[in-house]
PDB file of N, CA and C in Angstrom:
ATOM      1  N   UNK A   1      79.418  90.754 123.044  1.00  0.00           N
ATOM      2  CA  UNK A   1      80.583  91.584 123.045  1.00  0.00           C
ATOM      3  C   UNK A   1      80.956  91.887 121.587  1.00  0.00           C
ATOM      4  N   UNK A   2      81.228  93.125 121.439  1.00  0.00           N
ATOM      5  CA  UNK A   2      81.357  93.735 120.290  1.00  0.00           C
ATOM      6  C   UNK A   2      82.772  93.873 119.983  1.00  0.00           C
ATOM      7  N   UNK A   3      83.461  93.525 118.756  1.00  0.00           N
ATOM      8  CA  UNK A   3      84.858  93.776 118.562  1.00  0.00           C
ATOM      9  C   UNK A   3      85.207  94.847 117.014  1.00  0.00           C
ATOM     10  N   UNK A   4      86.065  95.908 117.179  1.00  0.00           N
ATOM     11  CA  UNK A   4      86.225  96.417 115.694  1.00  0.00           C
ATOM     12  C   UNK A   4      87.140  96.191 115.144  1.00  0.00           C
ATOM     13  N   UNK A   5      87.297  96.374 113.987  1.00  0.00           N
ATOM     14  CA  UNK A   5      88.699  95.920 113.032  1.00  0.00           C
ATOM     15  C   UNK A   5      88.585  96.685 112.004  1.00  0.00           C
ATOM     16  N   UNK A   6      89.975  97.502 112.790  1.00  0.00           N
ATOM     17  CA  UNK A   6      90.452  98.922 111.927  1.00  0.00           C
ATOM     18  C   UNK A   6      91.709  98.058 110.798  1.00  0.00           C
ATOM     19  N   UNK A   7      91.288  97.728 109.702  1.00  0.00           N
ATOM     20  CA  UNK A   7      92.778  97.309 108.807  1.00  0.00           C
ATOM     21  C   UNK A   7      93.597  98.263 109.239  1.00  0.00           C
ATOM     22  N   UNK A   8      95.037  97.623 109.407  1.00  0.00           N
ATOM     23  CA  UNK A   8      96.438  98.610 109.680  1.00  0.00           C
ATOM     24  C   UNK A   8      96.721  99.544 108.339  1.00  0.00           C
ATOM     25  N   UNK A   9      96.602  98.546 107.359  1.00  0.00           N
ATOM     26  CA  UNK A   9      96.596  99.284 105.939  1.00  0.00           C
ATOM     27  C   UNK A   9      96.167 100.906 105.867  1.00  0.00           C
ATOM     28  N   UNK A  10      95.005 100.932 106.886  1.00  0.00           N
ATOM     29  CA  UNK A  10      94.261 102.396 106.323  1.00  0.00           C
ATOM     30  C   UNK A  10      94.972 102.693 107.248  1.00  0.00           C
ATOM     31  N   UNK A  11      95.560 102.895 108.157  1.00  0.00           N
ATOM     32  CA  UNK A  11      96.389 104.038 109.057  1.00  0.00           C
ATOM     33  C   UNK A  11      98.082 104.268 108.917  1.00  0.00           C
ATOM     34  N   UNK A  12      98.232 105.430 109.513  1.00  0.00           N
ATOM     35  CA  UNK A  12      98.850 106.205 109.413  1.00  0.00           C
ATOM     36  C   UNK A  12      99.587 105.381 110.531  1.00  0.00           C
ATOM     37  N   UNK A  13     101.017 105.373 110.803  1.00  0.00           N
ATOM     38  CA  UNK A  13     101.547 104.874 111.915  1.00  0.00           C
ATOM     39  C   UNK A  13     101.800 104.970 113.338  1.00  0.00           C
ATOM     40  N   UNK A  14     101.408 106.613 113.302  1.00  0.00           N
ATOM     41  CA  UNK A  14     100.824 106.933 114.653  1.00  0.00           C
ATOM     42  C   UNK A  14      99.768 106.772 114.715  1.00  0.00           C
ATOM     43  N   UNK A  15      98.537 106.485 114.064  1.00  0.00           N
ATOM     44  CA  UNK A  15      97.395 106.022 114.380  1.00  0.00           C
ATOM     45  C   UNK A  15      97.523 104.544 114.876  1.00  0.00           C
ATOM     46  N   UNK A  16      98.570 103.849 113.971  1.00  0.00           N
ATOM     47  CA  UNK A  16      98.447 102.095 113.901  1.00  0.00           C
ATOM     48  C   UNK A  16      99.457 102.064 114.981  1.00  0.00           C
ATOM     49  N   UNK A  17      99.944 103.016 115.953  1.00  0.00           N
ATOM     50  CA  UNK A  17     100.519 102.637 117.125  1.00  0.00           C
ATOM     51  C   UNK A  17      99.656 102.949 118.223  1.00  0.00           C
ATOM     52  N   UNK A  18      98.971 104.174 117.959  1.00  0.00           N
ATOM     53  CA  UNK A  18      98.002 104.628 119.062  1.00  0.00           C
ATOM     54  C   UNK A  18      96.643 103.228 119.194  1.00  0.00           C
ATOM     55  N   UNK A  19      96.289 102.500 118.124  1.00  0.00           N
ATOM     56  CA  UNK A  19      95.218 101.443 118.416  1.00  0.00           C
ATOM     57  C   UNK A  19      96.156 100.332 119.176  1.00  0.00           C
ATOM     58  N   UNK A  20      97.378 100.640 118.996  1.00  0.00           N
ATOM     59  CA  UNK A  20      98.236  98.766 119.187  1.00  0.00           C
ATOM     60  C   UNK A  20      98.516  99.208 120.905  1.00  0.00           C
ATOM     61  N   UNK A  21      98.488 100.536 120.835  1.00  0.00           N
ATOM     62  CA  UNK A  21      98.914 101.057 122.399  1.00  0.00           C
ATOM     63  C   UNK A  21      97.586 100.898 123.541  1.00  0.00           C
ATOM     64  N   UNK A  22      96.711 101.113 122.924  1.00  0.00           N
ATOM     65  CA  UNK A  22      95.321 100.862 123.839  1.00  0.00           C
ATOM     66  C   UNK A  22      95.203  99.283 123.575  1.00  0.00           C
ATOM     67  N   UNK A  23      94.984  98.572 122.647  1.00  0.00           N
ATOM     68  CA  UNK A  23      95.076  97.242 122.586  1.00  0.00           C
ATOM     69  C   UNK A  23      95.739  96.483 123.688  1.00  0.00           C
ATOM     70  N   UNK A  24      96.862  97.227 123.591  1.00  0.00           N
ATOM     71  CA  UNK A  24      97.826  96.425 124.907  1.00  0.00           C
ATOM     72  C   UNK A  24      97.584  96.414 126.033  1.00  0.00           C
ATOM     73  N   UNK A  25      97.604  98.041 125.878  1.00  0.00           N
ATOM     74  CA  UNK A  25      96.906  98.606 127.634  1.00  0.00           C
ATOM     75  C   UNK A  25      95.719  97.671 128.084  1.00  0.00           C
ATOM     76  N   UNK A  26      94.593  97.570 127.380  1.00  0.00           N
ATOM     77  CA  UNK A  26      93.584  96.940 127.785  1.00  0.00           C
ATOM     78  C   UNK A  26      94.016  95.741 127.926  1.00  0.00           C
ATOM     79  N   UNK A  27      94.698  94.834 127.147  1.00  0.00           N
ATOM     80  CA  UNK A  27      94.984  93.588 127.325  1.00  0.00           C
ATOM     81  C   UNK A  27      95.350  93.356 129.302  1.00  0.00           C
ATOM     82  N   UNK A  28      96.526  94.499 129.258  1.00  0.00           N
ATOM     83  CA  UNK A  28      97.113  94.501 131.093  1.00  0.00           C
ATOM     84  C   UNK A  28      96.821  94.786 131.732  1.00  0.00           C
ATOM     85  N   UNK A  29      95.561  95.522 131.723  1.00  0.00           N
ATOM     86  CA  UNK A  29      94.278  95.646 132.284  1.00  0.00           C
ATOM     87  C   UNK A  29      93.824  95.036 132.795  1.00  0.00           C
ATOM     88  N   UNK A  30      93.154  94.207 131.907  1.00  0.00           N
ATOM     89  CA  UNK A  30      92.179  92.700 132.136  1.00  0.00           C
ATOM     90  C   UNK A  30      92.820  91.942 132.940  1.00  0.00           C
ATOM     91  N   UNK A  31      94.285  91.836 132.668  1.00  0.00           N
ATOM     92  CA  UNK A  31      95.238  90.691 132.797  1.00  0.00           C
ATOM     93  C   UNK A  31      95.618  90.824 134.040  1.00  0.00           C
ATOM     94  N   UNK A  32      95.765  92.175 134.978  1.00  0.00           N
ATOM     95  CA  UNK A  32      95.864  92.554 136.145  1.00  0.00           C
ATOM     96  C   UNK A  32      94.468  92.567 137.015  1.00  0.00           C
ATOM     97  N   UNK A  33      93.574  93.026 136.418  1.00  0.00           N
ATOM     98  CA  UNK A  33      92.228  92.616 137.340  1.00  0.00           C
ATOM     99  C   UNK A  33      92.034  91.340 137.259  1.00  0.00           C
ATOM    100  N   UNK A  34      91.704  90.230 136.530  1.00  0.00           N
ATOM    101  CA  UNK A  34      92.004  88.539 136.337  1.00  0.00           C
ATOM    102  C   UNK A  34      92.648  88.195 137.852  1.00  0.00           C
ATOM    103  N   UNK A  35      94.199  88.896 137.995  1.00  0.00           N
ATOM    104  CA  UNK A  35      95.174  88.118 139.155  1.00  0.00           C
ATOM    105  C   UNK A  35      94.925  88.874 140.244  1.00  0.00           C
ATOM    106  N   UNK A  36      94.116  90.249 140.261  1.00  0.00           N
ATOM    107  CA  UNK A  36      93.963  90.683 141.458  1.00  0.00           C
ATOM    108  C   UNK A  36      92.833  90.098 142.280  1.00  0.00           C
ATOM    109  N   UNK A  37      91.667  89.238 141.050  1.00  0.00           N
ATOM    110  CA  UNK A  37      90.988  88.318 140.980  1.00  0.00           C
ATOM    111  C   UNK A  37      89.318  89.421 141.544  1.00  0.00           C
ATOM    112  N   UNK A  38      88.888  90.509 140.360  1.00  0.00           N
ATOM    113  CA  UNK A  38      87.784  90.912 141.067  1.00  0.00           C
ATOM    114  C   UNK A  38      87.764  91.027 139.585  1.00  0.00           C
ATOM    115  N   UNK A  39      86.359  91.519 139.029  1.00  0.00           N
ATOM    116  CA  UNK A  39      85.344  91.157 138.497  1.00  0.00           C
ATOM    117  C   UNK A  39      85.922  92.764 137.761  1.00  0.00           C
ATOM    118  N   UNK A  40      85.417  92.792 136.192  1.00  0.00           N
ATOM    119  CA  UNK A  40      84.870  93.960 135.773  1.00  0.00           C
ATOM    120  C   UNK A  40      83.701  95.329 136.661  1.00  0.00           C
ATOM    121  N   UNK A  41      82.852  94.596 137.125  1.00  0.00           N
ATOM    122  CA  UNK A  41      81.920  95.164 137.876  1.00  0.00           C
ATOM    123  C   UNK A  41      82.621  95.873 139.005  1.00  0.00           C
ATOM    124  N   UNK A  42      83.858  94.968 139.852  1.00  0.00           N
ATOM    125  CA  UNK A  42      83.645  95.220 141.201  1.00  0.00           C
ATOM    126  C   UNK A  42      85.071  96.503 141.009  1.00  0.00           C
ATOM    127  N   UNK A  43      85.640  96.046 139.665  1.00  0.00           N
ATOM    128  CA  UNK A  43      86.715  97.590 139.819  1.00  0.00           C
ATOM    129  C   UNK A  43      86.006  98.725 138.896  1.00  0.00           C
ATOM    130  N   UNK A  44      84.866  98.701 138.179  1.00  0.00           N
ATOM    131  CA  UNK A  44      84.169  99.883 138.112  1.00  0.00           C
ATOM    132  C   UNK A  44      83.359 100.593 139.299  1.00  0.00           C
ATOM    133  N   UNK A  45      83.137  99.678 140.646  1.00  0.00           N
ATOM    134  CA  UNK A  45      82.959  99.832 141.952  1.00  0.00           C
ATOM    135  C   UNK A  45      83.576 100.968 142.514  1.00  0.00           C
ATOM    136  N   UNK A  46      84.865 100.522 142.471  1.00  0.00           N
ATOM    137  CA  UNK A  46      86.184 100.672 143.232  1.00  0.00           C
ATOM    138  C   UNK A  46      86.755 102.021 142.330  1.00  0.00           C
ATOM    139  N   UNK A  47      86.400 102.053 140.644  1.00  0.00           N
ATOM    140  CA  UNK A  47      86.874 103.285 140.354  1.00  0.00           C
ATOM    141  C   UNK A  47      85.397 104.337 140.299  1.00  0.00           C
ATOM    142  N   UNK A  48      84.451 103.990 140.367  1.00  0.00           N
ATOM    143  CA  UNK A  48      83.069 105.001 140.184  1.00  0.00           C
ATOM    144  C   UNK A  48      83.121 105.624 138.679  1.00  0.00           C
ATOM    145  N   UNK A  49      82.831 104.192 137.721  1.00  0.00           N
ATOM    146  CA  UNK A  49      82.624 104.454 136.134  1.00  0.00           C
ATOM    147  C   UNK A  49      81.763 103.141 136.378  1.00  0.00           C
ATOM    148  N   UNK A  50      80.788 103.424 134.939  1.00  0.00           N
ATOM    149  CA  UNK A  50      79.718 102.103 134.335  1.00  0.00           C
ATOM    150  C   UNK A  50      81.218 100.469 134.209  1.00  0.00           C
ATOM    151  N   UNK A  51      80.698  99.686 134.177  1.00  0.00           N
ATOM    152  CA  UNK A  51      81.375  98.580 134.406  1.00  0.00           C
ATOM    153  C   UNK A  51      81.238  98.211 132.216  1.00  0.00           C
ATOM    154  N   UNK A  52      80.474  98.927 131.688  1.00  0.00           N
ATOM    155  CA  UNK A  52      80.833  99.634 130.308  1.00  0.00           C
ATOM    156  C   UNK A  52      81.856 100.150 130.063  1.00  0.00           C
ATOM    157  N   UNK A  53      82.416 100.750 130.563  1.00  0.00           N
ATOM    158  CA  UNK A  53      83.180 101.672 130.149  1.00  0.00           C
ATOM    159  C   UNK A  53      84.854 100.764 130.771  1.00  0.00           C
ATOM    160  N   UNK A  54      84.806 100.003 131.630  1.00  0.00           N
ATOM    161  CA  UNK A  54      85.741  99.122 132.383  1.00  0.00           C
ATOM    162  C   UNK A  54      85.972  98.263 130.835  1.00  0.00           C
ATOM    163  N   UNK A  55      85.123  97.440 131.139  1.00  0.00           N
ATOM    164  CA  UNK A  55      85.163  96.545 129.109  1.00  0.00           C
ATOM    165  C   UNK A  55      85.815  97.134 128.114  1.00  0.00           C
ATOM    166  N   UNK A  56      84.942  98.899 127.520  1.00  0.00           N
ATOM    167  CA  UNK A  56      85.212  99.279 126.569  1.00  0.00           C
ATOM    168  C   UNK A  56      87.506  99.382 127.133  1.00  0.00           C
ATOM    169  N   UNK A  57      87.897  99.976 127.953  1.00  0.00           N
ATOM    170  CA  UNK A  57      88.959  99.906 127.701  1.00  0.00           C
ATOM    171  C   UNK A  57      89.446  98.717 127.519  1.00  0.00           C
ATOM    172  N   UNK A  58      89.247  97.384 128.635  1.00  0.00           N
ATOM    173  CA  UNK A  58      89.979  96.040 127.969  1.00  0.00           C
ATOM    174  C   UNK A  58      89.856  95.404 126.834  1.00  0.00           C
ATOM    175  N   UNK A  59      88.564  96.231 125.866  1.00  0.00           N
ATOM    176  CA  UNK A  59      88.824  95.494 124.517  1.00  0.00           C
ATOM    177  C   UNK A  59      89.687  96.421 123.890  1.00  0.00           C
ATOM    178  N   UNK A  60      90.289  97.584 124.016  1.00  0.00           N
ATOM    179  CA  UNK A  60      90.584  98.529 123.694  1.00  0.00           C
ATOM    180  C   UNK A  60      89.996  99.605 122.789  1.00  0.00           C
ATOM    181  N   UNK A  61      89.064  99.768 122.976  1.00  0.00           N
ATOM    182  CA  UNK A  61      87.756 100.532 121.872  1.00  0.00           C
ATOM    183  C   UNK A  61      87.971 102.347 122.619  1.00  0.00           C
ATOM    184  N   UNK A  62      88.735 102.044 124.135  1.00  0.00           N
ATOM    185  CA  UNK A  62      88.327 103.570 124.489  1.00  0.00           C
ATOM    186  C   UNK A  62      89.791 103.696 125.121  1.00  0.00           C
ATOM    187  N   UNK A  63      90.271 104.921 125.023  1.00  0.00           N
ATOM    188  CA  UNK A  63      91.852 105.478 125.957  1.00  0.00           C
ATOM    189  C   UNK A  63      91.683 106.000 127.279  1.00  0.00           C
ATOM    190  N   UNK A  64      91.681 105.561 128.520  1.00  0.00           N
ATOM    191  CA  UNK A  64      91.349 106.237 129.530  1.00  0.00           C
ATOM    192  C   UNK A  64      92.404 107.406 129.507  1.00  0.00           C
ATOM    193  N   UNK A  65      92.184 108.054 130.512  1.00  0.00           N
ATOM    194  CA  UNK A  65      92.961 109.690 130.569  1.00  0.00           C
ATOM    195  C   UNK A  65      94.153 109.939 131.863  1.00  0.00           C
ATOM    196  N   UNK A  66      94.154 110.198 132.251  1.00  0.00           N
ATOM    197  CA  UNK A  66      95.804 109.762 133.318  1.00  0.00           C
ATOM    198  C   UNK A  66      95.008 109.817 134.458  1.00  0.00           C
ATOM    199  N   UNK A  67      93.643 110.424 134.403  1.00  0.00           N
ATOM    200  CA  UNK A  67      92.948 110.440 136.150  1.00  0.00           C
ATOM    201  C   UNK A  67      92.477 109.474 136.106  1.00  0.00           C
ATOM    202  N   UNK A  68      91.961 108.787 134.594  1.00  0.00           N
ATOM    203  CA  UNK A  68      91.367 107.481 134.886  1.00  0.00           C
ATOM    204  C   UNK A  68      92.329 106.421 135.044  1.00  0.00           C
ATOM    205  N   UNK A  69      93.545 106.531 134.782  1.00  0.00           N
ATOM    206  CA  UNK A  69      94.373 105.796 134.859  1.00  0.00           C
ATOM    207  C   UNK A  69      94.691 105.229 136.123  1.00  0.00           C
ATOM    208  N   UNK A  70      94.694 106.560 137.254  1.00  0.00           N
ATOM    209  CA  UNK A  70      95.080 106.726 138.589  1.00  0.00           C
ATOM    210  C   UNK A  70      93.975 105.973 139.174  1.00  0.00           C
ATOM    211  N   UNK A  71      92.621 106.257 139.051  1.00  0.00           N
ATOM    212  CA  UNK A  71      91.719 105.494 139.627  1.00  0.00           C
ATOM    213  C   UNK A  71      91.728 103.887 139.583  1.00  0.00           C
ATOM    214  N   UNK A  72      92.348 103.828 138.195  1.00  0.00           N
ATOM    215  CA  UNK A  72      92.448 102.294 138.251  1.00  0.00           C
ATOM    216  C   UNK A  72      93.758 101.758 138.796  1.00  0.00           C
ATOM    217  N   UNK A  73      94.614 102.135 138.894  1.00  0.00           N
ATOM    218  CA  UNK A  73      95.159 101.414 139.649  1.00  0.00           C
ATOM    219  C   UNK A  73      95.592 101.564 141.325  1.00  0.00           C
ATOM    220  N   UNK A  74      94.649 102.635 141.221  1.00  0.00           N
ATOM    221  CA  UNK A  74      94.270 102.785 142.815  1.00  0.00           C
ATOM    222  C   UNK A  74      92.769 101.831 142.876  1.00  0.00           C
ATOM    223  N   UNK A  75      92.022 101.225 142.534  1.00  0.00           N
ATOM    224  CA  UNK A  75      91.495 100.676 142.180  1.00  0.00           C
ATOM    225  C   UNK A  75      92.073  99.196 142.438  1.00  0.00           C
ATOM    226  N   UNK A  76      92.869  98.300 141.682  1.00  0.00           N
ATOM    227  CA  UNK A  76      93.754  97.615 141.641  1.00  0.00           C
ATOM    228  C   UNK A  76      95.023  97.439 142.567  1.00  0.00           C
ATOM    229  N   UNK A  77      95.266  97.860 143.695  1.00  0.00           N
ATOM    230  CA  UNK A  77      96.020  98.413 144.059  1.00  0.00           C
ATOM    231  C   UNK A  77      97.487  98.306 143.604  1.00  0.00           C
ATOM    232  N   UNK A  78      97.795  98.432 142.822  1.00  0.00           N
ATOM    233  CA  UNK A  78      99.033  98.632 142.167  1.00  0.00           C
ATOM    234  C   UNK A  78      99.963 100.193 141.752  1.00  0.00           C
ATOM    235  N   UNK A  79     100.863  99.665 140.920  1.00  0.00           N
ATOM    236  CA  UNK A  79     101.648 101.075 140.535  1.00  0.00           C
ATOM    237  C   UNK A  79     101.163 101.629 139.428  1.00  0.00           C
ATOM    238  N   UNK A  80     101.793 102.470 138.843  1.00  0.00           N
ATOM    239  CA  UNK A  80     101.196 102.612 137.393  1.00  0.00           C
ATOM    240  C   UNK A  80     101.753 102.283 136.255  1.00  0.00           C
ATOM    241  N   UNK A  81     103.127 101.660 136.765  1.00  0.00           N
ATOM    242  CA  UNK A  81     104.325 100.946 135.878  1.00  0.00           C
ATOM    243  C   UNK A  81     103.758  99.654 135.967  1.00  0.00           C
ATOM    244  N   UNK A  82     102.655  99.208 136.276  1.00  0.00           N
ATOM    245  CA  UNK A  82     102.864  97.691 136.105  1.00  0.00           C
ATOM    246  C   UNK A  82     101.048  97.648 135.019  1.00  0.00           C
ATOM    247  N   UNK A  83     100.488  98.877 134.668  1.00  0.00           N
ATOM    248  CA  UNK A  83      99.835  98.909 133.636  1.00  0.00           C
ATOM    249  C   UNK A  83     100.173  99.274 132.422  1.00  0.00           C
ATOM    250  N   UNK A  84     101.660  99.811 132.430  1.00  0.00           N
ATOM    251  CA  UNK A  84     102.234 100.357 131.289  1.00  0.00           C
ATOM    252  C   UNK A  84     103.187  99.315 130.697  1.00  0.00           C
ATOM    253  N   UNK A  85     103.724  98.349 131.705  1.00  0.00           N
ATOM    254  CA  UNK A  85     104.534  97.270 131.197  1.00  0.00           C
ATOM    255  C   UNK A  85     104.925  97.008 129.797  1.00  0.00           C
ATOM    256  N   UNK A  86     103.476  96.256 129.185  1.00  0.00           N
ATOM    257  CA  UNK A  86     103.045  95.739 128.373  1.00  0.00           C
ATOM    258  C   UNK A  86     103.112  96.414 126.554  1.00  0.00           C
ATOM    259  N   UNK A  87     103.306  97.927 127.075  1.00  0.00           N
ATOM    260  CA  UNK A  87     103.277  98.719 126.107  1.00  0.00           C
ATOM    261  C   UNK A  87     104.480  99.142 125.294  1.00  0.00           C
ATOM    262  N   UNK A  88     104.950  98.464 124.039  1.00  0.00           N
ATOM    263  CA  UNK A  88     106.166  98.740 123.810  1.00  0.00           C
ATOM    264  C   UNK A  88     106.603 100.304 123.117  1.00  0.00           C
ATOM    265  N   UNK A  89     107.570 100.818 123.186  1.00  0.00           N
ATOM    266  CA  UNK A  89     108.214 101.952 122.773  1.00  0.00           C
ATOM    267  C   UNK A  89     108.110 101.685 121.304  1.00  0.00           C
ATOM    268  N   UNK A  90     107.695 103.263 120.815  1.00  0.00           N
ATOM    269  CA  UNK A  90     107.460 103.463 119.518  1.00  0.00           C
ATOM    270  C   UNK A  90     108.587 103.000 118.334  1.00  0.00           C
ATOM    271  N   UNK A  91     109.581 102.635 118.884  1.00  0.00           N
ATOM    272  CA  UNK A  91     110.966 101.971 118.099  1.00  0.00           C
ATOM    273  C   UNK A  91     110.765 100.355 118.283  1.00  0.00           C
ATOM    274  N   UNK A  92     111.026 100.186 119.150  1.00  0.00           N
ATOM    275  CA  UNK A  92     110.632  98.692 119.139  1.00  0.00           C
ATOM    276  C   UNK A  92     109.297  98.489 118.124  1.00  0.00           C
ATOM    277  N   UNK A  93     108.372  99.355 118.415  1.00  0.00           N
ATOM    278  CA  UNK A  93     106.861  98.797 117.288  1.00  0.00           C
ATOM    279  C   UNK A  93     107.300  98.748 116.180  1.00  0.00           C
ATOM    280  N   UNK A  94     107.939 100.183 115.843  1.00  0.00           N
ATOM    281  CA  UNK A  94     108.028  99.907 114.739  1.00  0.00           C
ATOM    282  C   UNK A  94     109.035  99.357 113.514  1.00  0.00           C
ATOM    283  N   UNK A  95     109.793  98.553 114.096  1.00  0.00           N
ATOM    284  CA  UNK A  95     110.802  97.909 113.735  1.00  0.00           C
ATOM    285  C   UNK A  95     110.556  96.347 113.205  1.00  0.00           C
ATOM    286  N   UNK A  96     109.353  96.013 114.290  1.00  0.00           N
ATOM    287  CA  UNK A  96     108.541  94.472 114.381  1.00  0.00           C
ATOM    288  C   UNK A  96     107.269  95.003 113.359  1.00  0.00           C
ATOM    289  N   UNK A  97     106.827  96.067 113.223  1.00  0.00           N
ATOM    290  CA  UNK A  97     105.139  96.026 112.497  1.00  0.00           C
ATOM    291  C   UNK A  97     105.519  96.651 111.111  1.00  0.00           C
ATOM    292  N   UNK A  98     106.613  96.919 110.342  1.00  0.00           N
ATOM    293  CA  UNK A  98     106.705  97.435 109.184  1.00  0.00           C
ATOM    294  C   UNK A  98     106.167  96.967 108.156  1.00  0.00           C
ATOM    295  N   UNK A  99     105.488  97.777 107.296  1.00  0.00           N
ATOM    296  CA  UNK A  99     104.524  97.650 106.155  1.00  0.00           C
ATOM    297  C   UNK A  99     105.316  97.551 105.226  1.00  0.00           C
TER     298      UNK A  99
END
């Protein structure tokens, strides 16, 4: 498993919110398939994507798109507020991450 590391330093703060925003996402991702208790594999099944591309979002390396969004948590069977949870508002970030 492959991990990248973008220094915050080199970005711009909508960039260094847009990586912290997929970061998260993927984190509640994982963290929701884990308790729904099925496998990477079996919700790339369930959404009809490579079980690649399932990973690449929980490490956060990729942004799914709002249809992929839908698939997954139709997928998951959940809402779509309970994948967004996790993701804090651009005020809150940036109040806690100041350079």
């Amino acid at each position: 498993m492959y991990y990248f590391f973008i220094p915050y330093e080199n970005l711009s703060m909508s960039e260094e919110f847009e990586l912290y925003a997929r970061n998260q996402f993927g984190k509640q991702l994982a963290a929701l398939r884990k308790e729904v208790g099925i496998t990477q594999e079996e919700l790339a099944g369930r959404t009809g994507v490579d079980p690649t591309y399932i990973s690449a979002i929980e490490r956060g390396t990729r942004a799914p798109g709002f249809n992929m969004v839908t698939k997954l948590v139709k997928g998951l069977k959940i809402g779509h507020v309970d994948l967004y949870t996790s993701i804090a508002n651009w005020e809150t970030y940036s109040k806690n991450h100041k350079k």
